[in-house]
Protein backbone atom coordinates (compact mmCIF):
# COMPACT_ATOMS: atom_id res chain seq x y z
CA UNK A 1 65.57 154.83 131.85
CA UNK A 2 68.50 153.88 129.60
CA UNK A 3 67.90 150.95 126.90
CA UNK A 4 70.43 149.25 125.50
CA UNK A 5 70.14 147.55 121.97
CA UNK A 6 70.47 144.22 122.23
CA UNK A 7 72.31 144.11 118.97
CA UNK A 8 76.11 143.01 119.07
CA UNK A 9 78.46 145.68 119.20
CA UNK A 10 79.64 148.14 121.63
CA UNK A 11 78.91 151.12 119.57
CA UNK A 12 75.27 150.56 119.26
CA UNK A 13 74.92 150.71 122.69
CA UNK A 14 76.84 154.16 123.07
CA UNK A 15 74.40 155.31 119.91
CA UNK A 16 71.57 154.30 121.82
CA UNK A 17 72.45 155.96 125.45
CA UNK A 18 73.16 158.77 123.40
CA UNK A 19 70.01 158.76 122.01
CA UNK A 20 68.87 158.29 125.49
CA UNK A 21 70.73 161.74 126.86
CA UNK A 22 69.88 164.05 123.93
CA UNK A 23 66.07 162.79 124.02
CA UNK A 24 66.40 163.36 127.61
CA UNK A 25 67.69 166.98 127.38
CA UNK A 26 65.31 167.75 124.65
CA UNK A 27 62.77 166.90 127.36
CA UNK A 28 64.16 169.70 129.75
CA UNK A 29 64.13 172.32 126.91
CA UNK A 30 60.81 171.50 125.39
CA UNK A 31 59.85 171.60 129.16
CA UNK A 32 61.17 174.92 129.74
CA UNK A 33 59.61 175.97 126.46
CA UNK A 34 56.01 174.91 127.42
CA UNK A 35 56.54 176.93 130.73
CA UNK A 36 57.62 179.99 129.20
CA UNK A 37 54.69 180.02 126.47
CA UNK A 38 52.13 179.27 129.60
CA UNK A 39 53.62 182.60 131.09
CA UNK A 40 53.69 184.44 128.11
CA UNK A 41 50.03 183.50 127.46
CA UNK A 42 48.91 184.16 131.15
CA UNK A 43 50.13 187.53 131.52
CA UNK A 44 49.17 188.39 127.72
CA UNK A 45 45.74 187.60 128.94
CA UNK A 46 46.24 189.65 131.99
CA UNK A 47 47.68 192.34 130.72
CA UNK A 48 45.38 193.28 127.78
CA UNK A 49 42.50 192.95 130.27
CA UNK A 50 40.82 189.85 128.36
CA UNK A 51 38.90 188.82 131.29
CA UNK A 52 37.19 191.87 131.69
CA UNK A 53 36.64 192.82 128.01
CA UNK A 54 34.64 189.77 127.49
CA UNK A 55 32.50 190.39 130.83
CA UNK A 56 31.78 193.86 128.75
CA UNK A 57 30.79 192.12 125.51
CA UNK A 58 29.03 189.35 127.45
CA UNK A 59 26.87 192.34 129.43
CA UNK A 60 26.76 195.11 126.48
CA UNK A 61 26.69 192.53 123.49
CA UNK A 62 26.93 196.61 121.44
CA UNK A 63 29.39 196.08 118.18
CA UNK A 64 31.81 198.97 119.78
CA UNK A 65 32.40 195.98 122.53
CA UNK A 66 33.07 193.52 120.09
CA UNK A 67 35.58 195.88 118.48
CA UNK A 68 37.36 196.10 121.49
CA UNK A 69 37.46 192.95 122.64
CA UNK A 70 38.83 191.47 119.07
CA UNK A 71 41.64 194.40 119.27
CA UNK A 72 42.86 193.25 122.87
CA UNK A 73 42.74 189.73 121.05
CA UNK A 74 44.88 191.03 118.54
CA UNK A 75 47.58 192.26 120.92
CA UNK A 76 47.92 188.27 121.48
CA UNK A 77 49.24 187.36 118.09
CA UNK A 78 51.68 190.30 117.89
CA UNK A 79 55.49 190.22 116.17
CA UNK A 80 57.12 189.80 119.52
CA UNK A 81 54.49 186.82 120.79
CA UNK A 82 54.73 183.06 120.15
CA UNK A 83 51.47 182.93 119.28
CA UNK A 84 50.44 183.60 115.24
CA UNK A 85 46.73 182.64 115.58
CA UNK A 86 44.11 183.22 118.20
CA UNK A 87 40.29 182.17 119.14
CA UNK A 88 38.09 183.35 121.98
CA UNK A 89 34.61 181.78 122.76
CA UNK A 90 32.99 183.47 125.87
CA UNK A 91 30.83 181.88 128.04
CA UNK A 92 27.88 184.26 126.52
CA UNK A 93 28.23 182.99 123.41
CA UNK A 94 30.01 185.03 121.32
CA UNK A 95 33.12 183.64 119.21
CA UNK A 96 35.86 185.50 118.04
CA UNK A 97 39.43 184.89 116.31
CA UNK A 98 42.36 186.47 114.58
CA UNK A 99 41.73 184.72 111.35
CA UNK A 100 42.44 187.86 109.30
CA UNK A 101 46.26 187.32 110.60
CA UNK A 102 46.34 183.97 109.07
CA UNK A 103 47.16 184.97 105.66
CA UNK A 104 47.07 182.77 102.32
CA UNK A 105 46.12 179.91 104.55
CA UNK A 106 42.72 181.68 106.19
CA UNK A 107 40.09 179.35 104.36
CA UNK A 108 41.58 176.31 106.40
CA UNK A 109 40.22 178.09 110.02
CA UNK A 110 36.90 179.13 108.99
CA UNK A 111 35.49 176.76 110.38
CA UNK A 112 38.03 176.68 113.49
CA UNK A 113 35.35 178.12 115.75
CA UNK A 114 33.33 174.83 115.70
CA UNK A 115 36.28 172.79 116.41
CA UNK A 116 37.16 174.61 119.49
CA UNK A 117 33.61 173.81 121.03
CA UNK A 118 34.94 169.93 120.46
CA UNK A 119 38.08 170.84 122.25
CA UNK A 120 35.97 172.73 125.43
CA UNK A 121 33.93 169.68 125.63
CA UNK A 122 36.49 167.06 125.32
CA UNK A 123 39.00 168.92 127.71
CA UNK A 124 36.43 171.04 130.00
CA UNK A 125 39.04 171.86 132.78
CA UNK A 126 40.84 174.82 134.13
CA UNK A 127 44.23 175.55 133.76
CA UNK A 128 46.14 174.92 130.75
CA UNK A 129 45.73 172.35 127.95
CA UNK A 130 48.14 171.30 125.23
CA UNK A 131 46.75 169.40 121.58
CA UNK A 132 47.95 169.39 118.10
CA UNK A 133 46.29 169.18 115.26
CA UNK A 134 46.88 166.72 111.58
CA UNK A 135 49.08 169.49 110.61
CA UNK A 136 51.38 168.73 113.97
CA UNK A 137 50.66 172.74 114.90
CA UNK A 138 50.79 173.07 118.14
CA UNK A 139 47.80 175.00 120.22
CA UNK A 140 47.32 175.72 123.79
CA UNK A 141 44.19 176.88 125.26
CA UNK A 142 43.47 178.03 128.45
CA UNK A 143 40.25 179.26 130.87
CA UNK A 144 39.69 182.50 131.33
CA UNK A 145 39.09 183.51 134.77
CA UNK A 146 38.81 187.20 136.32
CA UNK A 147 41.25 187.86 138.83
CA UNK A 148 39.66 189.25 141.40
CA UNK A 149 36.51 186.93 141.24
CA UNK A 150 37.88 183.81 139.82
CA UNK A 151 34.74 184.28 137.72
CA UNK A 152 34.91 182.05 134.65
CA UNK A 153 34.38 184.05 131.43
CA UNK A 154 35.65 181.79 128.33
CA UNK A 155 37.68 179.98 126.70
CA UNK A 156 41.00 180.89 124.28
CA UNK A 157 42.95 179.05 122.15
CA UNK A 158 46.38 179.98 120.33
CA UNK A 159 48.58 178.29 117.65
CA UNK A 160 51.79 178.70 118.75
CA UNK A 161 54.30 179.57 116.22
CA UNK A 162 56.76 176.92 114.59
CA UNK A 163 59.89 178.62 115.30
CA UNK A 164 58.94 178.45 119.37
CA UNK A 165 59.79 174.92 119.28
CA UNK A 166 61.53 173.61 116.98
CA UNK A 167 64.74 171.59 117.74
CA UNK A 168 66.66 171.75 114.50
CA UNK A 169 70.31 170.55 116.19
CA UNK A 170 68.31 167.64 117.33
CA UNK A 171 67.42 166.91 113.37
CA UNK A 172 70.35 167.64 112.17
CA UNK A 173 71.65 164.51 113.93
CA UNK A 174 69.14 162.28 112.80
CA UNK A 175 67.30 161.72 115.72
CA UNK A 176 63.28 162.45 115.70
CA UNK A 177 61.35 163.44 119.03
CA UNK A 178 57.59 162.74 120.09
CA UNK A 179 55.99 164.29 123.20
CA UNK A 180 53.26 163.12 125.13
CA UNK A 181 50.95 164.84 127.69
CA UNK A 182 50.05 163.51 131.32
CA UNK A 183 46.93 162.12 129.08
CA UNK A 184 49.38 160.41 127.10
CA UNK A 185 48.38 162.24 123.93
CA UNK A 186 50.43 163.03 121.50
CA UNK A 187 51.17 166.74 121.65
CA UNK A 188 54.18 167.32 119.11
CA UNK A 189 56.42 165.57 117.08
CA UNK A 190 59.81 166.69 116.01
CA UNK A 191 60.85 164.68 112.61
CA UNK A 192 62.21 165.55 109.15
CA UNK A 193 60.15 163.14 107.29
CA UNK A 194 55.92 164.04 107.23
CA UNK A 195 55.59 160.16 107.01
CA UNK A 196 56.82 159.31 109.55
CA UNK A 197 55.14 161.97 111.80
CA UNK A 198 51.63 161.13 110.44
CA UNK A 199 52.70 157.43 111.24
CA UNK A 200 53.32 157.50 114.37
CA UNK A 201 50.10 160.02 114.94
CA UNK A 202 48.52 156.97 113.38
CA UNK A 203 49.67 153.99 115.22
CA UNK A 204 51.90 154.97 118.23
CA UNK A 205 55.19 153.48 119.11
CA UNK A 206 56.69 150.90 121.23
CA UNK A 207 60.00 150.83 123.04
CA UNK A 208 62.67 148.50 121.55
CA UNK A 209 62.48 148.32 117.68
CA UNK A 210 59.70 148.98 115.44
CA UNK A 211 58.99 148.88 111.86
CA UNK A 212 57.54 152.24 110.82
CA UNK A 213 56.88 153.06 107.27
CA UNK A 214 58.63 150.62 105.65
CA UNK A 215 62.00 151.39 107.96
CA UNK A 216 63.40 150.30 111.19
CA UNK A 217 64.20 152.41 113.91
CA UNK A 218 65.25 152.24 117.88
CA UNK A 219 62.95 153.74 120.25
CA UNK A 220 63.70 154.92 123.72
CA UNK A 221 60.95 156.47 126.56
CA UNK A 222 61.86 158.88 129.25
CA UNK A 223 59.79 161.02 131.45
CA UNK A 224 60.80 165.01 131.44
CA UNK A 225 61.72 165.84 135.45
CA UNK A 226 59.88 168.03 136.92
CA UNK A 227 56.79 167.86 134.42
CA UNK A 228 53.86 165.30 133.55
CA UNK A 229 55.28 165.30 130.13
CA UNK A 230 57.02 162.38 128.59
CA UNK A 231 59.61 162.19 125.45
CA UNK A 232 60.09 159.57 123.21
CA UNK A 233 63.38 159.71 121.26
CA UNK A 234 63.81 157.70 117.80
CA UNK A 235 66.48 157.08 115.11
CA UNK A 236 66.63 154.95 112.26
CA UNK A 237 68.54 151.57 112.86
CA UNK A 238 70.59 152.77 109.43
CA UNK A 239 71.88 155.66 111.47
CA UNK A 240 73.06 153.81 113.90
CA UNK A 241 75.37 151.29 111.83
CA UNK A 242 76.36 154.32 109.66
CA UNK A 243 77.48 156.16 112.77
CA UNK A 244 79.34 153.05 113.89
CA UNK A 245 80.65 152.79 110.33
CA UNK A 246 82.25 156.13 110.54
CA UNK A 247 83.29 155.96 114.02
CA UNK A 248 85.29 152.82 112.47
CA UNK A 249 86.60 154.51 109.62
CA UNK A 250 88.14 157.41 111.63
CA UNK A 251 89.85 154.82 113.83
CA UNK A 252 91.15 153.69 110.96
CA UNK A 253 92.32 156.67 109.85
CA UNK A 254 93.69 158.10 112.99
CA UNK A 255 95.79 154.39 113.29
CA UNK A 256 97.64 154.94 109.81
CA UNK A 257 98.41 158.01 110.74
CA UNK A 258 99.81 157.25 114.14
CA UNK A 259 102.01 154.76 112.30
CA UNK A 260 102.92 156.73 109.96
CA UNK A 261 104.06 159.47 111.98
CA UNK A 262 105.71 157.17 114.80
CA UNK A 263 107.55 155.89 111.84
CA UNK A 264 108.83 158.93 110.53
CA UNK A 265 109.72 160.27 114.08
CA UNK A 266 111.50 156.76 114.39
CA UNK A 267 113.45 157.01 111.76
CA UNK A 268 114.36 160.83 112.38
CA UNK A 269 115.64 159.24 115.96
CA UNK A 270 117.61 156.52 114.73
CA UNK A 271 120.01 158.60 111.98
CA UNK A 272 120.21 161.33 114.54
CA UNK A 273 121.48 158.86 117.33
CA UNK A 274 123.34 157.11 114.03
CA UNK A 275 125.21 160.04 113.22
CA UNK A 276 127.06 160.29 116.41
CA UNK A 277 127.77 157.06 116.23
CA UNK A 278 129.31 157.11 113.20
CA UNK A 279 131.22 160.23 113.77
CA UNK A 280 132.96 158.83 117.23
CA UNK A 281 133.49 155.30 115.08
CA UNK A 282 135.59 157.22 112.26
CA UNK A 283 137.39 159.19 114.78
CA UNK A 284 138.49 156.28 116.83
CA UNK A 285 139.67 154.89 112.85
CA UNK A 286 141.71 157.39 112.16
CA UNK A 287 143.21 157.72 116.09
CA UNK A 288 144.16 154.11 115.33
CA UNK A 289 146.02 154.75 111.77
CA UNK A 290 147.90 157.20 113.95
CA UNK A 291 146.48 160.58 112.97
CA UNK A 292 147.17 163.26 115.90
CA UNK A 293 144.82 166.19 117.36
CA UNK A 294 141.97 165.08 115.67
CA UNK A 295 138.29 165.43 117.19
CA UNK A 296 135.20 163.62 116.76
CA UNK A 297 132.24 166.65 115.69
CA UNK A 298 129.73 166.36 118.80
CA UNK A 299 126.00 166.07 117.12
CA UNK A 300 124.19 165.54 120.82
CA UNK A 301 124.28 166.68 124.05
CA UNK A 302 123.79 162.92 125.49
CA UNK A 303 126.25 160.26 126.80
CA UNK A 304 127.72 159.83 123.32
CA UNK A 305 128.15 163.28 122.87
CA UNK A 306 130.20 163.71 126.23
């Protein structure tokens, strides 16, 4: 899909296919990102033996199985993970997190448990499920099967890390990013200004222009290949006339230079052909008043010269 603003001007239509491509490639990366953390998350799971630890605690219920299945949960939120925050509920009954991990900001997840029963219910499925919360912190949960038996055993839930995906080269050129699931929920948003985030959270957005927060901006749609995700790309309408603004002001700039230096190499060009010139003319002068064995001083290796 590539919209064109229906502004006049050639540049604002170049800003907005731009906007177009980078929302587009942002689309494949964020794409590749959400694969990567699915992986990451699947063979976590699989490798710490998750499935079977809470088939243990489900069975034993003893504290020394509880123990060991929050330590396996810990091995989730390691250094080298993308995930900072984790929260198991097993189909037993028993509930579980990292919330000792969080830090300063603990108090906000003590009651995350409860909210994750609102997320099972609202999204009972299999596979892999993306939300976000008022924060825009991403979280992925996921059903916990055994592998052999495909027997369900619970459900986790992860906050994945800021730094997994954010698009700061994408910022830094003014240009915000909201992604949608199949669902059409809004999963992350990528924006410098909180407002605006929480705005379009709030109301959603339209393709074409739209007034957000007391500013205009341009909004283009495409749909990531190879994914049920979908990317909106947006940029202020200021950022657009300032780009055009400075496109026009280098032009400018490049044009008195390129006058400037054409007229300088012009001028070198003329007094060097001039000199010859000159030279052969006062030879020829002199030859005329009758002067012998004179010879005109060759300056070029051209036609005059010879």
């Amino acid at each position: 899909m590539c919209l064109r603003i229906t502004v006049p001007g050639s540049w604002c239509a170049i800003n907005i296919d731009n906007l177009t491509v980078i929302s587009q490639q942002a689309g494949i990366d964020f794409n590749r990102r959400v694969s990567d953390t699915e992986k990451q998350l699947f063979n976590n799971i699989t490798m710490f033996q998750i499935p079977d630890s809470i088939a243990a605690c489900d069975a034993d219920k003893s504290d020394y199985k509880k123990r060991e299945l929050k330590y396996r949960l810990n091995q989730i939120v390691a250094e080298n993970t993308y995930f900072d925050y984790a929260c198991l509920v097993t189909d037993g009954g028993y509930t579980c997190d990292t919330i000792e991990k969080i830090g300063k900001t603990k108090a906000r997840y003590v009651h995350f448990p409860r909210m994750l029963w609102r997320i099972i219910k609202k999204y009972h499925e299999n596979g892999y499920v993306w939300i976000s919360d008022e924060d825009n912190r991403i979280y992925l949960m996921h059903s916990v099967r055994q592998r052999s038996t495909l027997k369900h055993e619970g459900y986790l839930i992860v906050r994945i890390k800021d730094r997994a995906f954010k698009l700061a080269e994408v910022l830094s050129q003014g240009i915000g990013l909201v992604f949608y699931d199949r669902d059409q929920n809004c999963v992350h948003v990528e924006t410098n200004s909180e407002e605006l985030a929480d705005k379009i959270r709030e109301d959603g957005l339209e393709n074409g222009y739209q007034k957000i927060a007391g500013q205009s901006y341009y909004i283009v749609e495409n749909s990531i290949k190879n994914s049920e995700w979908s990317v909106i790309g947006i940029t202020p309408i200021s950022s657009i006339y300032h780009m055009r603004l400075k496109v026009q002001i280098v032009a400018a700039v490049l044009t008195v230079v390129t006058l400037i230096c054409g007229c300088i190499l012009m001028q070198y060009l003329t007094r060097k052909v001039s000199r010859q010139i000159n030279a052969l003319s006062d030879t020829i002068q002199n030859a005329a008043k009758g002067e012998i064995g004179i010879q005109a001083p060759v300056y070029m290796n051209d036609d005059i010269g010879k």
